[in-house]
PDB file of N, CA and C in Angstrom:
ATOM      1  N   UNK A   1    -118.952  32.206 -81.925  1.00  0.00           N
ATOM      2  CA  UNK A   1    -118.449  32.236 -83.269  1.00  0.00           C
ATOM      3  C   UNK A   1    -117.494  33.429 -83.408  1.00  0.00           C
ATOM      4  N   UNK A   2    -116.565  33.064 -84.112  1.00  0.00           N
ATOM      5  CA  UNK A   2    -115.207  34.100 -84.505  1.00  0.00           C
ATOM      6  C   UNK A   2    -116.070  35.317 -85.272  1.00  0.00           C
ATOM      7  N   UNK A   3    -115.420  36.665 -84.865  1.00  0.00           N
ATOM      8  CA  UNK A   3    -115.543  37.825 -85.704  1.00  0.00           C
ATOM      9  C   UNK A   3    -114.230  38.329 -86.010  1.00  0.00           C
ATOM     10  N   UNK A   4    -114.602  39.435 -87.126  1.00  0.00           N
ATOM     11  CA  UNK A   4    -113.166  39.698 -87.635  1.00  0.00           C
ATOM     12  C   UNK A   4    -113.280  41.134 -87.590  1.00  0.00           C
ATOM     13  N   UNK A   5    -112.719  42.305 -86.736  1.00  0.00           N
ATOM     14  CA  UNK A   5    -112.703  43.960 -87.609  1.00  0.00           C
ATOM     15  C   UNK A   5    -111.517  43.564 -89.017  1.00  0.00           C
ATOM     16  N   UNK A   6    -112.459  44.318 -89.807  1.00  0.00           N
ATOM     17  CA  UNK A   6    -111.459  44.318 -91.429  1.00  0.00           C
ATOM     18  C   UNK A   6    -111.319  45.961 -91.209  1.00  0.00           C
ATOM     19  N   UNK A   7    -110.020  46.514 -91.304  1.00  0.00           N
ATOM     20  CA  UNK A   7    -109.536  48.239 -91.618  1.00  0.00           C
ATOM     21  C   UNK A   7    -109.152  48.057 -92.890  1.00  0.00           C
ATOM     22  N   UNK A   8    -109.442  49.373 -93.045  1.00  0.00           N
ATOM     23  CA  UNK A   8    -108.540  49.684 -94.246  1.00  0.00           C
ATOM     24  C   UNK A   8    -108.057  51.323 -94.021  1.00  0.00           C
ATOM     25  N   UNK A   9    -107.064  51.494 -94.004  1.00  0.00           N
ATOM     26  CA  UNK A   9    -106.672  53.192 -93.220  1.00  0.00           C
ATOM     27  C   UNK A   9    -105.319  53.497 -94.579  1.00  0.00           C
ATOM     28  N   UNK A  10    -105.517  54.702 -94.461  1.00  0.00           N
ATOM     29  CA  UNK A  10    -104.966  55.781 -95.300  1.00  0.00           C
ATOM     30  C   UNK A  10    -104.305  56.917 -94.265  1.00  0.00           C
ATOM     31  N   UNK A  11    -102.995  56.988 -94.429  1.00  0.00           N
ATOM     32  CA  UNK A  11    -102.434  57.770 -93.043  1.00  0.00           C
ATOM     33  C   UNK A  11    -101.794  59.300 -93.658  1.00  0.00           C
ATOM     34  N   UNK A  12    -102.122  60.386 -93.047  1.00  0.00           N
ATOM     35  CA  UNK A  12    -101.792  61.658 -93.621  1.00  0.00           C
ATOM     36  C   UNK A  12    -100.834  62.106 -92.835  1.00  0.00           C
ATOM     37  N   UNK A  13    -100.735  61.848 -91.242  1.00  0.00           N
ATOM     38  CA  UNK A  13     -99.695  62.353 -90.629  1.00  0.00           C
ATOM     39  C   UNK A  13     -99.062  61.354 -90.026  1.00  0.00           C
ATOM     40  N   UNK A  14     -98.229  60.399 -90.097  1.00  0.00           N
ATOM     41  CA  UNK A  14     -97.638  59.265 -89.467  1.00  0.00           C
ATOM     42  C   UNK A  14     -97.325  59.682 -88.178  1.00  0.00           C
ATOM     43  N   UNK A  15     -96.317  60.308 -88.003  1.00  0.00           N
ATOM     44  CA  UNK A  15     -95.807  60.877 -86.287  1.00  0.00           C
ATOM     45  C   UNK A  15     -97.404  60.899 -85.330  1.00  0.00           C
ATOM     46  N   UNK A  16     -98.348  61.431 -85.888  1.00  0.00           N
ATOM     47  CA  UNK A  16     -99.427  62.251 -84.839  1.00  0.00           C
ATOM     48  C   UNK A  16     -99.926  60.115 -85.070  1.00  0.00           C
ATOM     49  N   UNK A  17    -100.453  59.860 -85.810  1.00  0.00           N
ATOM     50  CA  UNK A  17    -101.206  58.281 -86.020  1.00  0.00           C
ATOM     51  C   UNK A  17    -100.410  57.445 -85.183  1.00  0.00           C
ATOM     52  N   UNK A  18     -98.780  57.577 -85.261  1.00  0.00           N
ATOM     53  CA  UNK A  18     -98.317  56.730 -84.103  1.00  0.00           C
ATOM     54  C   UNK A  18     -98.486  56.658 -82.722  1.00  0.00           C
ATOM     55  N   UNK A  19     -99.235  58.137 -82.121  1.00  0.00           N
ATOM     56  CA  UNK A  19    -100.121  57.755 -80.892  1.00  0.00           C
ATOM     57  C   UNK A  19    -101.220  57.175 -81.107  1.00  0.00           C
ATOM     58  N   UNK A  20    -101.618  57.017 -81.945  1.00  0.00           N
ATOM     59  CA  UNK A  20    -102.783  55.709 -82.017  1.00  0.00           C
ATOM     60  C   UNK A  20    -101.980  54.456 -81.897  1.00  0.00           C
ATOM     61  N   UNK A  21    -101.557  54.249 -82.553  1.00  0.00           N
ATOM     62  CA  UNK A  21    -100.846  52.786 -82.489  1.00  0.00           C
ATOM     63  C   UNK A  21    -100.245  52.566 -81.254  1.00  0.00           C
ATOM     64  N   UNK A  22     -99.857  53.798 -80.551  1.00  0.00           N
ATOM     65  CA  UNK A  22     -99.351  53.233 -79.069  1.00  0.00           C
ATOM     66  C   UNK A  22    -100.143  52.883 -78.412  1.00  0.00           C
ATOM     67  N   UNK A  23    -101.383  53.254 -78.783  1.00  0.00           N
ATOM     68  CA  UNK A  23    -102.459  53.344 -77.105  1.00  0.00           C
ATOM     69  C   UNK A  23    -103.309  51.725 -77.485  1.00  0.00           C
ATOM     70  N   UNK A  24    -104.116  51.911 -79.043  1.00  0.00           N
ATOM     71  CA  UNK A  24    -104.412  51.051 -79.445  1.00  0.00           C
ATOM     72  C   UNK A  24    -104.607  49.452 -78.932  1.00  0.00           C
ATOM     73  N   UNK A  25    -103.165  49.270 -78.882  1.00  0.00           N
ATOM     74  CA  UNK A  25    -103.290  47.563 -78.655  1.00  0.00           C
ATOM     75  C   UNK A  25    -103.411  47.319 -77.079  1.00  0.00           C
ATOM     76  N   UNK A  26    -103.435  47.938 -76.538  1.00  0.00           N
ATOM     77  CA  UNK A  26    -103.999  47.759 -74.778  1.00  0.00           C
ATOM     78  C   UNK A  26    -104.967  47.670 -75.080  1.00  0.00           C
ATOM     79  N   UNK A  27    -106.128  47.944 -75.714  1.00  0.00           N
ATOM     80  CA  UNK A  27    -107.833  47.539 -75.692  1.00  0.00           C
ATOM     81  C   UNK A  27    -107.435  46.467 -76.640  1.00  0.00           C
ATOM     82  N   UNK A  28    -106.932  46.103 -77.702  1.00  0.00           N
ATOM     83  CA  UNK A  28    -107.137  44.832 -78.398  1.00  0.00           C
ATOM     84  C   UNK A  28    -106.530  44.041 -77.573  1.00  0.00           C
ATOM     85  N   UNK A  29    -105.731  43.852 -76.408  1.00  0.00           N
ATOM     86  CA  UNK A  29    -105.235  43.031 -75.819  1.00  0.00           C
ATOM     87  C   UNK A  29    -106.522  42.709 -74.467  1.00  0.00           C
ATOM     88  N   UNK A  30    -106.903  43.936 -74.130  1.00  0.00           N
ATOM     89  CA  UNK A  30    -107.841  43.701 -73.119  1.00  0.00           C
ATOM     90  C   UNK A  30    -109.375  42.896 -73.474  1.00  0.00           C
ATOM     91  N   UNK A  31    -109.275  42.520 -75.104  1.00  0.00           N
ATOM     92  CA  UNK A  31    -110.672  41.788 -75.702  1.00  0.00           C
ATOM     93  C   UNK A  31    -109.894  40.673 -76.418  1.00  0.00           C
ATOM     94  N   UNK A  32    -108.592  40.475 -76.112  1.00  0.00           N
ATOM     95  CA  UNK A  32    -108.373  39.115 -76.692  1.00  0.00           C
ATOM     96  C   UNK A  32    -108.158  38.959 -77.906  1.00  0.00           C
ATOM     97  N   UNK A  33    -107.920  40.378 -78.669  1.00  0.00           N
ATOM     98  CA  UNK A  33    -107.921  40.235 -80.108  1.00  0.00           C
ATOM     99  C   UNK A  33    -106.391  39.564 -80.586  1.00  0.00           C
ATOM    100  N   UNK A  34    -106.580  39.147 -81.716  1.00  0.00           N
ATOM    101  CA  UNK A  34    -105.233  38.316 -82.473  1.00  0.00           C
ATOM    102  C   UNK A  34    -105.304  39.236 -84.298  1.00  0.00           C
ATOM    103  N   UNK A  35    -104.204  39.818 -84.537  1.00  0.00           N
ATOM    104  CA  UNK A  35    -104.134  40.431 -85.390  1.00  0.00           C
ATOM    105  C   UNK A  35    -103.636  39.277 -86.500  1.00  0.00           C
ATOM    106  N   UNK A  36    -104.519  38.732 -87.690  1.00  0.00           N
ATOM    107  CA  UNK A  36    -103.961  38.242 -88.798  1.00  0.00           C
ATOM    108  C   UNK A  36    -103.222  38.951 -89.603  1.00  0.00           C
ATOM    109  N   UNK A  37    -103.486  39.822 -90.142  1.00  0.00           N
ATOM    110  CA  UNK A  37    -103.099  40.427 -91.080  1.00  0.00           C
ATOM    111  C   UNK A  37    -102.897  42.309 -90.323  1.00  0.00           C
ATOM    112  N   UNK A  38    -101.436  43.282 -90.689  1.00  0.00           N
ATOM    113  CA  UNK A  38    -101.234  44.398 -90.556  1.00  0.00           C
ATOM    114  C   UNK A  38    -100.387  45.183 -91.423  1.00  0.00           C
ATOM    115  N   UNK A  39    -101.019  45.848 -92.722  1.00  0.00           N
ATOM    116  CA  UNK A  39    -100.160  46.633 -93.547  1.00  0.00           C
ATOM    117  C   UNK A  39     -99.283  45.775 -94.065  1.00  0.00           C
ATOM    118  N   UNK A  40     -99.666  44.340 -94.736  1.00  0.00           N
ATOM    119  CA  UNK A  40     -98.358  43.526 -95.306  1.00  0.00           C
ATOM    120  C   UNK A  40     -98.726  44.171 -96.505  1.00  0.00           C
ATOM    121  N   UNK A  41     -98.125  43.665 -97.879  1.00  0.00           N
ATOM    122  CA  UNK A  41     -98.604  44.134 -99.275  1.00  0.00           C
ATOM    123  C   UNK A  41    -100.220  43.649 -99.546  1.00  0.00           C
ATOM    124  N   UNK A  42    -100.645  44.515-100.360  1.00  0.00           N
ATOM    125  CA  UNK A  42    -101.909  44.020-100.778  1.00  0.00           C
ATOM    126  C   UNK A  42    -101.911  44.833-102.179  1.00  0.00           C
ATOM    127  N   UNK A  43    -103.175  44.244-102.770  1.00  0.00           N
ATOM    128  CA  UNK A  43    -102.941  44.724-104.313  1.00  0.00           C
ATOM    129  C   UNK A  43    -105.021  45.044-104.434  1.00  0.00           C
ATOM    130  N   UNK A  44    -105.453  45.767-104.937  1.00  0.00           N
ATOM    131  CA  UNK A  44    -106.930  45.609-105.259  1.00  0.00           C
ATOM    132  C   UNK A  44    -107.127  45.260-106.434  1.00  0.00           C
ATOM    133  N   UNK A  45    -108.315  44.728-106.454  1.00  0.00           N
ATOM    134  CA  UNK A  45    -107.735  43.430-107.755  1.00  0.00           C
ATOM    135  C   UNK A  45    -109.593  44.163-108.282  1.00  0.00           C
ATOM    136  N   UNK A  46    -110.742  44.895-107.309  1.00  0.00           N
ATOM    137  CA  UNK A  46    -111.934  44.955-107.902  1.00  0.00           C
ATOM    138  C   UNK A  46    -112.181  46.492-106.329  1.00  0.00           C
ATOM    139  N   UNK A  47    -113.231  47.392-106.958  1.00  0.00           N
ATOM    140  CA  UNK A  47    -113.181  48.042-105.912  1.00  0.00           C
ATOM    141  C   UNK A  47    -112.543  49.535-106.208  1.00  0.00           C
ATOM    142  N   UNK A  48    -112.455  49.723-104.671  1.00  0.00           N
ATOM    143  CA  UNK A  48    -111.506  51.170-104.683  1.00  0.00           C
ATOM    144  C   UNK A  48    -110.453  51.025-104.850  1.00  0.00           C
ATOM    145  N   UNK A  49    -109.057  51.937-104.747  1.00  0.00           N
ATOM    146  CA  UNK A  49    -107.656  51.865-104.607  1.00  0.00           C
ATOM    147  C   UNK A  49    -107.432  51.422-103.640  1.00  0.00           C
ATOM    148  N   UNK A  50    -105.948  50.595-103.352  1.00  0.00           N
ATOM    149  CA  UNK A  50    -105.491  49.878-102.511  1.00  0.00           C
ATOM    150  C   UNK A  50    -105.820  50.993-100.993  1.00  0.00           C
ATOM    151  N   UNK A  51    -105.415  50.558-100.286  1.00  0.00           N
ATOM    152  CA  UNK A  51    -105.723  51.692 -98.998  1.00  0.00           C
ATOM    153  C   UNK A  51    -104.004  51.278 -98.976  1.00  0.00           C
ATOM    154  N   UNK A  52    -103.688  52.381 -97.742  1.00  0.00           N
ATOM    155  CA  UNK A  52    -101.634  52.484 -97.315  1.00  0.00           C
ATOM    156  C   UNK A  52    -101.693  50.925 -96.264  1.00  0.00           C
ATOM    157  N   UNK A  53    -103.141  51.189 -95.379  1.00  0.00           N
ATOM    158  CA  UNK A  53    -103.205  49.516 -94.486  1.00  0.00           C
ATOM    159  C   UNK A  53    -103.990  48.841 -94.572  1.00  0.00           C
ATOM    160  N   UNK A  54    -104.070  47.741 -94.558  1.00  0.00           N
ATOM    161  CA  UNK A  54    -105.251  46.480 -94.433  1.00  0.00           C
ATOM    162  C   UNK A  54    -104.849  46.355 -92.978  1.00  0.00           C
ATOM    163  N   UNK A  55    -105.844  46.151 -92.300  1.00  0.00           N
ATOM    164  CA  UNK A  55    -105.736  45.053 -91.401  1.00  0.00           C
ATOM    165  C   UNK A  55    -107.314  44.560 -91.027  1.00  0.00           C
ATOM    166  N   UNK A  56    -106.774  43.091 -90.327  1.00  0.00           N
ATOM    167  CA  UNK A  56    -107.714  42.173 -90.108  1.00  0.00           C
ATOM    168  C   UNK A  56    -107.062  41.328 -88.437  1.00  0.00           C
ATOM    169  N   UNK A  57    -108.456  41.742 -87.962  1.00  0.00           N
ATOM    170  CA  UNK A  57    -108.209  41.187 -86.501  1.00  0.00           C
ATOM    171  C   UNK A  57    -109.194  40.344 -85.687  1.00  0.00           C
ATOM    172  N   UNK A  58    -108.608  39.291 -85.273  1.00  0.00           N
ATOM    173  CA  UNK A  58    -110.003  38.214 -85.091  1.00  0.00           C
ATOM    174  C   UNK A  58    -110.183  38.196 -83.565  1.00  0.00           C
ATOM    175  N   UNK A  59    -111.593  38.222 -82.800  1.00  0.00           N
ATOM    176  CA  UNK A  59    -112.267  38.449 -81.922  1.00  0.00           C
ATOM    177  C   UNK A  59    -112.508  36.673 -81.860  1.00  0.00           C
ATOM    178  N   UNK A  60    -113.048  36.469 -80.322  1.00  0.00           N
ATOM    179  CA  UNK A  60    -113.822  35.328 -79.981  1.00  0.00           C
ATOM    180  C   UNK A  60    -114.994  35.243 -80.648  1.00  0.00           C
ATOM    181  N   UNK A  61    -115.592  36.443 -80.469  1.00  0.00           N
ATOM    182  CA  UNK A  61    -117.002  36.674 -80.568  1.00  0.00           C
ATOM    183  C   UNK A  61    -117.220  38.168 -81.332  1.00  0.00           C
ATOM    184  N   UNK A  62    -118.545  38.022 -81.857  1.00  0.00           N
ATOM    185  CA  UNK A  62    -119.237  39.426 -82.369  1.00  0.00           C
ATOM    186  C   UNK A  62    -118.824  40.517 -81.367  1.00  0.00           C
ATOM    187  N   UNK A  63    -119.624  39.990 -80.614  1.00  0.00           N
ATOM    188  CA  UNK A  63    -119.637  40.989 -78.889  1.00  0.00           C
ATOM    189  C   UNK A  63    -118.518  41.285 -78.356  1.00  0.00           C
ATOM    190  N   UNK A  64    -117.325  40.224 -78.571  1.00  0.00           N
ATOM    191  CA  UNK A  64    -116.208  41.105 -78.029  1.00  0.00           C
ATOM    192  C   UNK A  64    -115.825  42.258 -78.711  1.00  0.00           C
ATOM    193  N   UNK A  65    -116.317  41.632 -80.207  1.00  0.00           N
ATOM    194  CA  UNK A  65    -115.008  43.258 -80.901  1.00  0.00           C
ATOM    195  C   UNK A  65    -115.442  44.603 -81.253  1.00  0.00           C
ATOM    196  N   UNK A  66    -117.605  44.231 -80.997  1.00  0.00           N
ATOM    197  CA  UNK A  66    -117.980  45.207 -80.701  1.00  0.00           C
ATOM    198  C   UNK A  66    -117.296  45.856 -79.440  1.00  0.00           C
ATOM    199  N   UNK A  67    -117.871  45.389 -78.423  1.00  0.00           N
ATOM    200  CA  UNK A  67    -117.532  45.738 -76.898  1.00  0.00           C
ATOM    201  C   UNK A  67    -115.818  46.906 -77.533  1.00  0.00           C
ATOM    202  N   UNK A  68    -114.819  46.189 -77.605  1.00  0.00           N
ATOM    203  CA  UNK A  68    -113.540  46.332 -78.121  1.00  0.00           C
ATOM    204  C   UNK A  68    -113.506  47.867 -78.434  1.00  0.00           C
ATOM    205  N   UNK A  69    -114.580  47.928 -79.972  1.00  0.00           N
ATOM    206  CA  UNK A  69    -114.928  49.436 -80.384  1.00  0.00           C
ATOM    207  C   UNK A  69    -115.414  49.907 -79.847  1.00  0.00           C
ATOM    208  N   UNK A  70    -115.929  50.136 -78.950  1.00  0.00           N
ATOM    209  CA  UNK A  70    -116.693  51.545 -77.959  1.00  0.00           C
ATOM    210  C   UNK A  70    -115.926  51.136 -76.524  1.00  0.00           C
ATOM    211  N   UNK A  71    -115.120  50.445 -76.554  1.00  0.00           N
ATOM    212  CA  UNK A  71    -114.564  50.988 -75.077  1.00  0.00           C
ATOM    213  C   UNK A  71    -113.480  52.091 -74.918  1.00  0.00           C
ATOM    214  N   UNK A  72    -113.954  52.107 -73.993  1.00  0.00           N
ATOM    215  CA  UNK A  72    -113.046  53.405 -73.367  1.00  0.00           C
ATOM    216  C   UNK A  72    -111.545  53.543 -73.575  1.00  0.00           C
ATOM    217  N   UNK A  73    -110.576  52.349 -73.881  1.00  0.00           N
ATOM    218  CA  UNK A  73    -109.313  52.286 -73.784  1.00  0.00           C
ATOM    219  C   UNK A  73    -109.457  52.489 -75.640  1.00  0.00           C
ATOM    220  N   UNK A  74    -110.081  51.926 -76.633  1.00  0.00           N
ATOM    221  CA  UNK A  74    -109.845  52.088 -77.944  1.00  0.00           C
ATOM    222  C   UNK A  74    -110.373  53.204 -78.181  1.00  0.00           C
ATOM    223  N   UNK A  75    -111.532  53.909 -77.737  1.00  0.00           N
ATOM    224  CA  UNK A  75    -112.012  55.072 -77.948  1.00  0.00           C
ATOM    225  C   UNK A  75    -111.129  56.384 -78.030  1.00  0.00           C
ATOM    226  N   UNK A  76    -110.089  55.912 -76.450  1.00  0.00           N
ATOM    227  CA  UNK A  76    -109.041  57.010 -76.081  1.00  0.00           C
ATOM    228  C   UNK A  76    -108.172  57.057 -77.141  1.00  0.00           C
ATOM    229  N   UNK A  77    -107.689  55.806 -77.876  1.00  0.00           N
ATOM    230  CA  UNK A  77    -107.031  55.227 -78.777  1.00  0.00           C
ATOM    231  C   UNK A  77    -107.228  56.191 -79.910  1.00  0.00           C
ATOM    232  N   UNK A  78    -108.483  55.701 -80.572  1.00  0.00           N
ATOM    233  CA  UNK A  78    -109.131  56.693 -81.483  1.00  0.00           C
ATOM    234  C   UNK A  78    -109.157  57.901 -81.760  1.00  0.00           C
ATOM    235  N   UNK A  79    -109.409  58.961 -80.820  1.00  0.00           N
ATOM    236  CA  UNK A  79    -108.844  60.034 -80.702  1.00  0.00           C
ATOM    237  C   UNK A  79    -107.940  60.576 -80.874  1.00  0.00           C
ATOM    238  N   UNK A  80    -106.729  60.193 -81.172  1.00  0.00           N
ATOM    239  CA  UNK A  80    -105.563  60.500 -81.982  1.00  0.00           C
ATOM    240  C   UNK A  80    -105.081  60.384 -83.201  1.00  0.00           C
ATOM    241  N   UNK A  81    -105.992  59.182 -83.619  1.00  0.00           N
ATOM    242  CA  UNK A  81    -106.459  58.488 -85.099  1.00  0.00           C
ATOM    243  C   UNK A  81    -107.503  59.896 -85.682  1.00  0.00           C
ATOM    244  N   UNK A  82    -108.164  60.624 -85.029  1.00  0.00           N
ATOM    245  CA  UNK A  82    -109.232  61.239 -85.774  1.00  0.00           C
ATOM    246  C   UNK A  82    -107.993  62.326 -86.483  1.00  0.00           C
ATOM    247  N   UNK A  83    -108.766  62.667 -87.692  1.00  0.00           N
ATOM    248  CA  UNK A  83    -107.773  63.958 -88.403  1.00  0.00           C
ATOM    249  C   UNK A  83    -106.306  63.553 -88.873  1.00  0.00           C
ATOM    250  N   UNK A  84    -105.972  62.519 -88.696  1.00  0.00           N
ATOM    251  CA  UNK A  84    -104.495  61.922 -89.409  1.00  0.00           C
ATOM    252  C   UNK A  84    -104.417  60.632 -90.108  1.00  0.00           C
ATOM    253  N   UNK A  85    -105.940  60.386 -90.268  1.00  0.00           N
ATOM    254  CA  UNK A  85    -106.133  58.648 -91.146  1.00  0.00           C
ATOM    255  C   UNK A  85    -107.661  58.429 -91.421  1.00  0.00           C
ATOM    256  N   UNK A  86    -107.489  58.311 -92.690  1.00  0.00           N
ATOM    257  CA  UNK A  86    -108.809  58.404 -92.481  1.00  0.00           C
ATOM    258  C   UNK A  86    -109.226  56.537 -92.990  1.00  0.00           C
ATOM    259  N   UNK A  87    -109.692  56.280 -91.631  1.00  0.00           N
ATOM    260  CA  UNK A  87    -110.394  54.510 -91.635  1.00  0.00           C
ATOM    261  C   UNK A  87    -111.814  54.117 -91.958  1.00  0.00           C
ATOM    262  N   UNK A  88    -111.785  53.054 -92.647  1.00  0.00           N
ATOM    263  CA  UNK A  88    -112.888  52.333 -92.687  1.00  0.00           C
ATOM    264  C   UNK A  88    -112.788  51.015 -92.229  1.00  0.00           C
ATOM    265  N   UNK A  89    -113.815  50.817 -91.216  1.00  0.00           N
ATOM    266  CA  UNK A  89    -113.925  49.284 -90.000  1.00  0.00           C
ATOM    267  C   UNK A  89    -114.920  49.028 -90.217  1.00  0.00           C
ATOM    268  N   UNK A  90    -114.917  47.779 -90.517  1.00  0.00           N
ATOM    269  CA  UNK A  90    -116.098  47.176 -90.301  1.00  0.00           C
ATOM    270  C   UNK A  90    -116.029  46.130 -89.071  1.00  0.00           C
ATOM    271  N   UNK A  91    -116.837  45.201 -88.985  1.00  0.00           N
ATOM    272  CA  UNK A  91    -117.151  43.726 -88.398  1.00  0.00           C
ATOM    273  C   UNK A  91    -117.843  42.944 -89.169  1.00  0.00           C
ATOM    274  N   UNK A  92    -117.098  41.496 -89.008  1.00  0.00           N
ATOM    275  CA  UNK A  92    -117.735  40.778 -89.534  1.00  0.00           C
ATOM    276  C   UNK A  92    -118.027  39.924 -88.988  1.00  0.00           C
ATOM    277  N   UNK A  93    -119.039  38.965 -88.953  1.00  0.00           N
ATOM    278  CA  UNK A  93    -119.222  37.705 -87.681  1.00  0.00           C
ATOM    279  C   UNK A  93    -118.589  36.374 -89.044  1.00  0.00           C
ATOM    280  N   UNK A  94    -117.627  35.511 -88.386  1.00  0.00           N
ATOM    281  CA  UNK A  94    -117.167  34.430 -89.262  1.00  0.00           C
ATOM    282  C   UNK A  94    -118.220  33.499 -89.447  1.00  0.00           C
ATOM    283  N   UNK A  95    -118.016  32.241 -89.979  1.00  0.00           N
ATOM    284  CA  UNK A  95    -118.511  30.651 -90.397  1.00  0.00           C
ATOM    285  C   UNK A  95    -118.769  29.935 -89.357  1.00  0.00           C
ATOM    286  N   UNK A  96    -119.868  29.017 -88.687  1.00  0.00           N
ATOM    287  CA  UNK A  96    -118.967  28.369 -88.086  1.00  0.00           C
ATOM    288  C   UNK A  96    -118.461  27.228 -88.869  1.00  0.00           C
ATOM    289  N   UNK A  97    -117.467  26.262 -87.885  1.00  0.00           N
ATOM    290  CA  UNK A  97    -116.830  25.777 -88.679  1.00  0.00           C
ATOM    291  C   UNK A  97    -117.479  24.303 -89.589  1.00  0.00           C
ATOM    292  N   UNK A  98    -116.919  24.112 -90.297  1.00  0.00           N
ATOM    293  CA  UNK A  98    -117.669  23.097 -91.649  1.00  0.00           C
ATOM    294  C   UNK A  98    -117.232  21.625 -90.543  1.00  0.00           C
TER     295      UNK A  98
END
């Protein structure tokens, strides 16, 4: 069954966060991830304030996008993300289908 990481990130130093974004998609590529949605417009309609990004990225599986977050290539990733954005990730496991 499909999972989804949902972000929502708030960026304080863009230049330093764009080494995240470089390193980043080598582990989402190495778990197969497919990005739906990245920082298009969004509006909060209930909740907190809008965040600067949404994104939403769909996994095969639970297990991959766990796996995904604690590996070593997104972890390294991460580390450049710490102190210049501050994110909230979740996972979600999808439907199956109707």
């Amino acid at each position: 069954m499909k999972a989804y990481w949902i972000a929502h990130v708030d960026v304080t130093d863009p230049d330093q966060y764009s080494q995240y974004t470089q390193r980043a998609p080598k582990a989402f590529a190495a778990y197969g991830a497919r990005f739906l949605a990245r920082g298009g417009r969004s509006e909060a309609l209930e909740g907190r304030a809008t965040p600067q990004r949404s994104v939403v990225i769909e996994f095969d599986s639970y297990e991959q996008a766990l796996a995904c977050y604690h590996s070593e290539l997104y972890q390294e990733a991460r580390g450049h993300r710490e102190g210049v954005a501050k994110a909230e990730i979740i996972i979600v496991e999808g439907m199956p289908p109707l």
